[in-house]
C-alpha atoms as a PDB file:
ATOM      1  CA  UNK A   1      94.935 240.016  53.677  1.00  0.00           C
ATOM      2  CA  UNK A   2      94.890 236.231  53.833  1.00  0.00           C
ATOM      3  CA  UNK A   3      92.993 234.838  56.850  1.00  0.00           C
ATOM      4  CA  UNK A   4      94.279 231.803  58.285  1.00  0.00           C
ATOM      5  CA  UNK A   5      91.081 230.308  59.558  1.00  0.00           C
ATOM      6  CA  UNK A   6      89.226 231.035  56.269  1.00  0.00           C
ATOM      7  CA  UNK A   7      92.668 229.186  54.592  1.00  0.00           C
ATOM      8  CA  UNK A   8      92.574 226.002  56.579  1.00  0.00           C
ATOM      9  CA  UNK A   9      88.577 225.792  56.256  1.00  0.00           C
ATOM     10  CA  UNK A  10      89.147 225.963  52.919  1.00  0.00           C
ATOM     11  CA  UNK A  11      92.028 223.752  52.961  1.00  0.00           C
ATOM     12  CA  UNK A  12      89.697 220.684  54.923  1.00  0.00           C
ATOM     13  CA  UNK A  13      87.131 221.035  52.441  1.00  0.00           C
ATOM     14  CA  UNK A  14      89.842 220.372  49.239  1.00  0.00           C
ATOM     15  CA  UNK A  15      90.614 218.325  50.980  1.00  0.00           C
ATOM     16  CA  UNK A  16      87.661 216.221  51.276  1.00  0.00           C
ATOM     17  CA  UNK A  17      86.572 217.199  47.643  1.00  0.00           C
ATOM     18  CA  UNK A  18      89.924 215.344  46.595  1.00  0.00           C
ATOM     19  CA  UNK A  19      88.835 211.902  48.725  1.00  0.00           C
ATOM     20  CA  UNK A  20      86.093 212.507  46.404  1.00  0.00           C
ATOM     21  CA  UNK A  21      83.250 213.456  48.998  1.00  0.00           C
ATOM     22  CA  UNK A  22      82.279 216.707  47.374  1.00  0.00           C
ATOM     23  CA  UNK A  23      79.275 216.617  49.803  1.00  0.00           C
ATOM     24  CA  UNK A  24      81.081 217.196  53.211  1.00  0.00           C
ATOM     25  CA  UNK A  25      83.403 219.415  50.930  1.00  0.00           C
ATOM     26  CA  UNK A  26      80.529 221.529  50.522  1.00  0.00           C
ATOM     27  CA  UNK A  27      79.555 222.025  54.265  1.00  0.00           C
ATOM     28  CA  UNK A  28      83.174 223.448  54.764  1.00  0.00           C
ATOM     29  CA  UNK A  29      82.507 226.001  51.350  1.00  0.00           C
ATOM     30  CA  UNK A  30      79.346 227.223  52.742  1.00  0.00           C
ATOM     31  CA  UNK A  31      80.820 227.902  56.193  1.00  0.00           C
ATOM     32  CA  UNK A  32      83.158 230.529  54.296  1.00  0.00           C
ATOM     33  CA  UNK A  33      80.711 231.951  52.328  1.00  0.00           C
ATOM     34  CA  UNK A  34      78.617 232.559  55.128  1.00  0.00           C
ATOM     35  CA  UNK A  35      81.171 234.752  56.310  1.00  0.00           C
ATOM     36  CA  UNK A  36      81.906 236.068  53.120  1.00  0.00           C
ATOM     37  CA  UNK A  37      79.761 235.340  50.115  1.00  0.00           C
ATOM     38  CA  UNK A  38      82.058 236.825  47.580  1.00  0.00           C
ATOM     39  CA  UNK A  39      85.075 234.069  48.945  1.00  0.00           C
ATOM     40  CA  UNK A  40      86.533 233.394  45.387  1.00  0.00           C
ATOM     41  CA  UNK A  41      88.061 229.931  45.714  1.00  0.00           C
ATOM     42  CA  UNK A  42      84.899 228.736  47.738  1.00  0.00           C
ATOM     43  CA  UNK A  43      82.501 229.793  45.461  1.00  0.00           C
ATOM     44  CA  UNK A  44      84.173 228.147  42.295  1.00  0.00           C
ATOM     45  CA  UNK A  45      85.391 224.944  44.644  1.00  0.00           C
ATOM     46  CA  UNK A  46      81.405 224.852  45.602  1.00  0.00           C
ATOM     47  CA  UNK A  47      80.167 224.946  41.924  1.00  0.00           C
ATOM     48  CA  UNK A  48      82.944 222.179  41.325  1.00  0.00           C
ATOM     49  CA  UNK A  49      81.895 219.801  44.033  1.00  0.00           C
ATOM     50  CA  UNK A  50      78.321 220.673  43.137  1.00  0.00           C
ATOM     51  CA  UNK A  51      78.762 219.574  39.125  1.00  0.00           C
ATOM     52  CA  UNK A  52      80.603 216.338  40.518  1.00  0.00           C
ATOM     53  CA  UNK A  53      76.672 215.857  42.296  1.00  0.00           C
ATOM     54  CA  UNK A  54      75.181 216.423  38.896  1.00  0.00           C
ATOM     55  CA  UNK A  55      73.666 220.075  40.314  1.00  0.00           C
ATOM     56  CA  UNK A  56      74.428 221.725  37.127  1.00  0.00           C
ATOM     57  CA  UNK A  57      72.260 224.636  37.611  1.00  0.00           C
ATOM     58  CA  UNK A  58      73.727 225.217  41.091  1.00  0.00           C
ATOM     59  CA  UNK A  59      77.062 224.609  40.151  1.00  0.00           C
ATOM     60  CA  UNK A  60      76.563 227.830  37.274  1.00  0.00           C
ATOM     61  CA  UNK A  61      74.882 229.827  39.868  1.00  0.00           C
ATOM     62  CA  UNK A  62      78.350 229.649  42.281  1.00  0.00           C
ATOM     63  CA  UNK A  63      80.671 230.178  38.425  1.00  0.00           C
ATOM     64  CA  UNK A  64      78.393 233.006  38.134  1.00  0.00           C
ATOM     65  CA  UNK A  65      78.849 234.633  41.351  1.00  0.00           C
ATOM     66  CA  UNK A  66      82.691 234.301  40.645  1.00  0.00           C
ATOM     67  CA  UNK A  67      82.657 235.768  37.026  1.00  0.00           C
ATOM     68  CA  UNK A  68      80.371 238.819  38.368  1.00  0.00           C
ATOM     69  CA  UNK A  69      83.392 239.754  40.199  1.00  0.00           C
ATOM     70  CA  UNK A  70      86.047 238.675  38.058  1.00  0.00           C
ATOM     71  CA  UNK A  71      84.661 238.218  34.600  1.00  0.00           C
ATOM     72  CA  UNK A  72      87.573 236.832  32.935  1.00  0.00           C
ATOM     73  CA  UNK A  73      88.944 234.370  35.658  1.00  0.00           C
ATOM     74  CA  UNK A  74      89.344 231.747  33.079  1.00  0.00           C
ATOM     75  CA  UNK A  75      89.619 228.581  35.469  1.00  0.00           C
ATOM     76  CA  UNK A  76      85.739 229.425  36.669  1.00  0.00           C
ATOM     77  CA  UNK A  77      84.806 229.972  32.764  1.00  0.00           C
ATOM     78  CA  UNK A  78      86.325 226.687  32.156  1.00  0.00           C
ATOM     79  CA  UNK A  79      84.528 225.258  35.235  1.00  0.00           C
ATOM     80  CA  UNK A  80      81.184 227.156  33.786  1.00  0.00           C
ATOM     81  CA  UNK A  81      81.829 225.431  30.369  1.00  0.00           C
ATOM     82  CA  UNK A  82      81.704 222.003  31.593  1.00  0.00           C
ATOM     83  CA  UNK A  83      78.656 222.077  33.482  1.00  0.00           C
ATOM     84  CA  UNK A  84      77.097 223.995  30.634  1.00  0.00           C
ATOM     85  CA  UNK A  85      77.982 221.248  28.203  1.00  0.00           C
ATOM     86  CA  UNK A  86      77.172 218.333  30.537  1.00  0.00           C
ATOM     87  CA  UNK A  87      73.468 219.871  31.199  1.00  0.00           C
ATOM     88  CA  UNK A  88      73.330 220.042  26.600  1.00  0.00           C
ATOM     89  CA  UNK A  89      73.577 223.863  26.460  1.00  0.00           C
ATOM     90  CA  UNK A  90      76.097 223.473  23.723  1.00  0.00           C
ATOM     91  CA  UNK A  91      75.046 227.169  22.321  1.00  0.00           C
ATOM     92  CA  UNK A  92      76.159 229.276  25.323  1.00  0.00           C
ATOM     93  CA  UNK A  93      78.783 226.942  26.018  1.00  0.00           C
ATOM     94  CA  UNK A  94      80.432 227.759  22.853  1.00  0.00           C
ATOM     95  CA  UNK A  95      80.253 231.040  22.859  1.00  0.00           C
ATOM     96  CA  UNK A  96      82.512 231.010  26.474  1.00  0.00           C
ATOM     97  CA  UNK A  97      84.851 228.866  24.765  1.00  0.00           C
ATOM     98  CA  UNK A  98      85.245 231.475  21.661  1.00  0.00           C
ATOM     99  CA  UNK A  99      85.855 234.224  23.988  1.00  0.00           C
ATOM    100  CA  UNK A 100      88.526 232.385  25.994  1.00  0.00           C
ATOM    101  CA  UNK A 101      89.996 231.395  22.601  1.00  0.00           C
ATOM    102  CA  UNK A 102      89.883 234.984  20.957  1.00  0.00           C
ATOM    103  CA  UNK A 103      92.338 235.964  23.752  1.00  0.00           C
ATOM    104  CA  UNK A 104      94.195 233.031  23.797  1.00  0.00           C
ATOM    105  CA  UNK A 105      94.133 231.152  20.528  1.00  0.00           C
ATOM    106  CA  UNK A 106      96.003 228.144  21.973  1.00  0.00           C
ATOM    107  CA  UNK A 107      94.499 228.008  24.923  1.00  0.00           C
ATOM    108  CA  UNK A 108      94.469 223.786  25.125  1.00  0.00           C
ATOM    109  CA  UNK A 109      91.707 223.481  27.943  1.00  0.00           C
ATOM    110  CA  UNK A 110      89.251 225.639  25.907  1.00  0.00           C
ATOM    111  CA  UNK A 111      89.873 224.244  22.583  1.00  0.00           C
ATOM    112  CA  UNK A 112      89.520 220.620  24.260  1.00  0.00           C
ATOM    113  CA  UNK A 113      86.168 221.402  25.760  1.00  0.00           C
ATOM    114  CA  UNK A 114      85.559 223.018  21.936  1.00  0.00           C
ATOM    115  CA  UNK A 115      85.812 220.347  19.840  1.00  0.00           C
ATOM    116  CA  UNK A 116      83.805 218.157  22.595  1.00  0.00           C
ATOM    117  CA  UNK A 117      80.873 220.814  22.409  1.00  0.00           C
ATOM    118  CA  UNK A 118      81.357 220.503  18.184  1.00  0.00           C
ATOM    119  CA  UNK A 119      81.338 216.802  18.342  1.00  0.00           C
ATOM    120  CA  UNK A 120      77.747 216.806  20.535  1.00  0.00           C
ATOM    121  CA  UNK A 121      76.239 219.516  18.020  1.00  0.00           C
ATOM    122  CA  UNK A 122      77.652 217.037  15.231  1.00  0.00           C
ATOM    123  CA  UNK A 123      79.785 219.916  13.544  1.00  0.00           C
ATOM    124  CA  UNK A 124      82.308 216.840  12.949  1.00  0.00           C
ATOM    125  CA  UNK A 125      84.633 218.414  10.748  1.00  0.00           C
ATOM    126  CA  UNK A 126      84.864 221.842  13.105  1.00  0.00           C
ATOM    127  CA  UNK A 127      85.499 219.179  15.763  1.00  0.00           C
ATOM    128  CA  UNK A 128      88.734 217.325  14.092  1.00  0.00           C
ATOM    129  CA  UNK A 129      89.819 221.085  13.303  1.00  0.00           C
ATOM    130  CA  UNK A 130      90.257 221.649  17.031  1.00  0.00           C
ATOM    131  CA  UNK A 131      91.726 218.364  17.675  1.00  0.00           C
ATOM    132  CA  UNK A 132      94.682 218.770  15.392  1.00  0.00           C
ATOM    133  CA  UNK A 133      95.660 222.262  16.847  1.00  0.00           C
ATOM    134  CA  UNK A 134      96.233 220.162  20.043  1.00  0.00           C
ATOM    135  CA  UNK A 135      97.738 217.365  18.512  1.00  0.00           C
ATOM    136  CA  UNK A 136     100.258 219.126  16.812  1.00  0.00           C
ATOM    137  CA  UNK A 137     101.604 220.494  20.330  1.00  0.00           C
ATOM    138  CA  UNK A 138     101.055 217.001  22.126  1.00  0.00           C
ATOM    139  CA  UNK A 139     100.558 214.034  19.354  1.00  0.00           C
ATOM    140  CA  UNK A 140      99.974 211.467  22.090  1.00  0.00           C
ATOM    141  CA  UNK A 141      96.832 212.669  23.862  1.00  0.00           C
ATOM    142  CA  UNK A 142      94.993 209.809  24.187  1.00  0.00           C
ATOM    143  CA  UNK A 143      91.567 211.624  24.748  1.00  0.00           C
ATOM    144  CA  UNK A 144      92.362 214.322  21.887  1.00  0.00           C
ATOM    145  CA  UNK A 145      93.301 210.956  19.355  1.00  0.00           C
ATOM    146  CA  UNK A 146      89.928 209.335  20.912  1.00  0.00           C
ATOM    147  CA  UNK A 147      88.152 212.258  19.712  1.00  0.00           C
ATOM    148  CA  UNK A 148      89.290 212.570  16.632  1.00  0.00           C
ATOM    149  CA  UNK A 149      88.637 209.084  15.782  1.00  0.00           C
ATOM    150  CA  UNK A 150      84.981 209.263  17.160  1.00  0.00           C
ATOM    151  CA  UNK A 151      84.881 212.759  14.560  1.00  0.00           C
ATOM    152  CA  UNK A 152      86.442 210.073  11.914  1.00  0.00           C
ATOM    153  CA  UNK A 153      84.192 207.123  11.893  1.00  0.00           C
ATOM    154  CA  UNK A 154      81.001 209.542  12.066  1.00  0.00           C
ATOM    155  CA  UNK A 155      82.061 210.945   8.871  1.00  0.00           C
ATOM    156  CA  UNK A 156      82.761 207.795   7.524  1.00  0.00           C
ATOM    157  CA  UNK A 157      86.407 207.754   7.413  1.00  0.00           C
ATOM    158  CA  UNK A 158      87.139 204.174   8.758  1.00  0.00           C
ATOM    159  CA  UNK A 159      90.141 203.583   7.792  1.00  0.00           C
ATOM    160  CA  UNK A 160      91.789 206.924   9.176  1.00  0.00           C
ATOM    161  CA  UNK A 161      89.293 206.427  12.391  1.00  0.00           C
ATOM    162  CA  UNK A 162      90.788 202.935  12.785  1.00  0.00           C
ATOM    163  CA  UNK A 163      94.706 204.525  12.730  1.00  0.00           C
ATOM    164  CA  UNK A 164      93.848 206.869  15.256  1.00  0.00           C
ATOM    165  CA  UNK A 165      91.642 204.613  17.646  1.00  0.00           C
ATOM    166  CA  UNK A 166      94.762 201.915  17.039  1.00  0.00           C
ATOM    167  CA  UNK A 167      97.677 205.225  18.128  1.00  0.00           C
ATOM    168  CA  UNK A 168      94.854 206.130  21.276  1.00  0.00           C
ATOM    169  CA  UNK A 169      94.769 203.158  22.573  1.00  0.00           C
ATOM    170  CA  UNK A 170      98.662 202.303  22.673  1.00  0.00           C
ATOM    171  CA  UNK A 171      98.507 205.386  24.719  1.00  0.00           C
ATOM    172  CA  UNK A 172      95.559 203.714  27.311  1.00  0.00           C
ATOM    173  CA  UNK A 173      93.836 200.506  27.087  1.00  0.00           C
ATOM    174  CA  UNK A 174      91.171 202.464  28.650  1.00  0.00           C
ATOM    175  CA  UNK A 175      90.063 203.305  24.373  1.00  0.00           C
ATOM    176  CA  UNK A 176      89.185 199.683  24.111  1.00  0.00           C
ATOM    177  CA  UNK A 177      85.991 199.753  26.505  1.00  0.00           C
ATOM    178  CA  UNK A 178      85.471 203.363  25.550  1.00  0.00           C
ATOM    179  CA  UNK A 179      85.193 202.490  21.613  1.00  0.00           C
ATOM    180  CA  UNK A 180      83.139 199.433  22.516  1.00  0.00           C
ATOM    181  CA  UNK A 181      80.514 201.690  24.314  1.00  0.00           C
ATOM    182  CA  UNK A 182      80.909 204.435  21.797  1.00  0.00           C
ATOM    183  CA  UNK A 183      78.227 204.809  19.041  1.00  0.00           C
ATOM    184  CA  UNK A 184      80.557 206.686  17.254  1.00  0.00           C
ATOM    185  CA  UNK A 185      81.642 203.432  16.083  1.00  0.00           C
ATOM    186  CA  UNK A 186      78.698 201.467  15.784  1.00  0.00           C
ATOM    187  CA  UNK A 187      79.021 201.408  11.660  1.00  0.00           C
ATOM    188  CA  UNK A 188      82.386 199.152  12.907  1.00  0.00           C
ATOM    189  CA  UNK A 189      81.083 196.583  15.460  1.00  0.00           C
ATOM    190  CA  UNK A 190      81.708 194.001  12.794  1.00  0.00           C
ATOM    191  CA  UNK A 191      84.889 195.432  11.495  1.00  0.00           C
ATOM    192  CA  UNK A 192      87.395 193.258  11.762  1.00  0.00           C
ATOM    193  CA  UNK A 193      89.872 195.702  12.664  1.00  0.00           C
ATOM    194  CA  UNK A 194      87.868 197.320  14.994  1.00  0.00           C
ATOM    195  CA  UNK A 195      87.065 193.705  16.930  1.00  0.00           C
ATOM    196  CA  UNK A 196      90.839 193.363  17.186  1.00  0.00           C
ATOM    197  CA  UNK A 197      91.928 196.362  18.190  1.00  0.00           C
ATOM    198  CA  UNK A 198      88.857 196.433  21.343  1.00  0.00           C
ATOM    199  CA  UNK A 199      89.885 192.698  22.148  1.00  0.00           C
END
């Protein structure tokens, strides 16, 4: 049964977590959990606030505690997948994205952290495979057509990187700084069409 002091506890500390202070977010978590350490939504809100600190290992420990319970909650595996891949555990966090994905093939979340996790292991061309499946159900992600294009140029396909860093960035202007910091493009700082394009 749904406890109405647990639910506005938990409510406060959303709340806080969305004003982004994940730290005071965390105080209201923990008084939950020290009630009840098996509180769902506080343990996977805690790991969340705790990955927005950069306390990776933490942050699994609380996705853990949450899959032990219900193993295929797929928000807390997605959760689990980004601090894995954030902390370089590429490996393991694969292997969580294939078993979302052999349930639900089309699952855009998982295949979005996928071909992020195939870009850092520089499986480039396993990466672009990902991106398309996505792309052919929403053409206009910007961060999809940004990651394709990064995928592009490290394979050496400028031109085709170029088209899709030019469609990304009609989408955001955000792409310009993000190609400029990008070594994914580094072979095109004095491309002509690349200098344009980041103006």
């Amino acid at each position: 049964m749904l406890n109405p002091k647990i639910n506005s506890i938990l409510d406060e500390g959303n709340r806080l977590f969305l004003q982004g202070k994940p730290k005071a977010a965390i105080v209201y978590y923990d008084r939950i959990l020290s009630e009840n350490p098996l509180h769902i939504s506080s343990l996977n809100n805690k790991g969340y606030a705790l990955s927005k600190l950069k306390d990776f290992d933490n942050s699994i420990k609380c996705y853990n505690a949450v899959l032990q319970i219900c193993p295929e909650d797929i928000s807390t595996m997605i959760n689990k997948i980004s601090s894995l891949r954030k902390q370089g555990h590429f490996t393991e966090a694969l292997l969580l994205c294939d078993e979302i994905l052999e349930k639900t093939p089309n699952y855009k979340i998982g295949l979005y952290h996928k071909e992020r996790i195939l870009f850092s292991m520089e499986k480039f061309t396993e990466s672009i495979i990902c991106c398309n499946v996505i792309l052919n159900d929403y053409p206009d992600n910007g961060d999809v057509l940004f990651d394709k294009s990064c995928s592009l140029a490290m394979l050496s396909k400028f031109d085709n990187a170029l088209n899709l860093l030019e469609h990304a960035i009609i989408q955001g202007i955000q792409y310009k700084s993000k190609a400029k910091k990008s070594k994914a493009f580094k072979k095109l700082y004095n491309n002509t069409r690349f200098q344009k394009l980041v103006l």
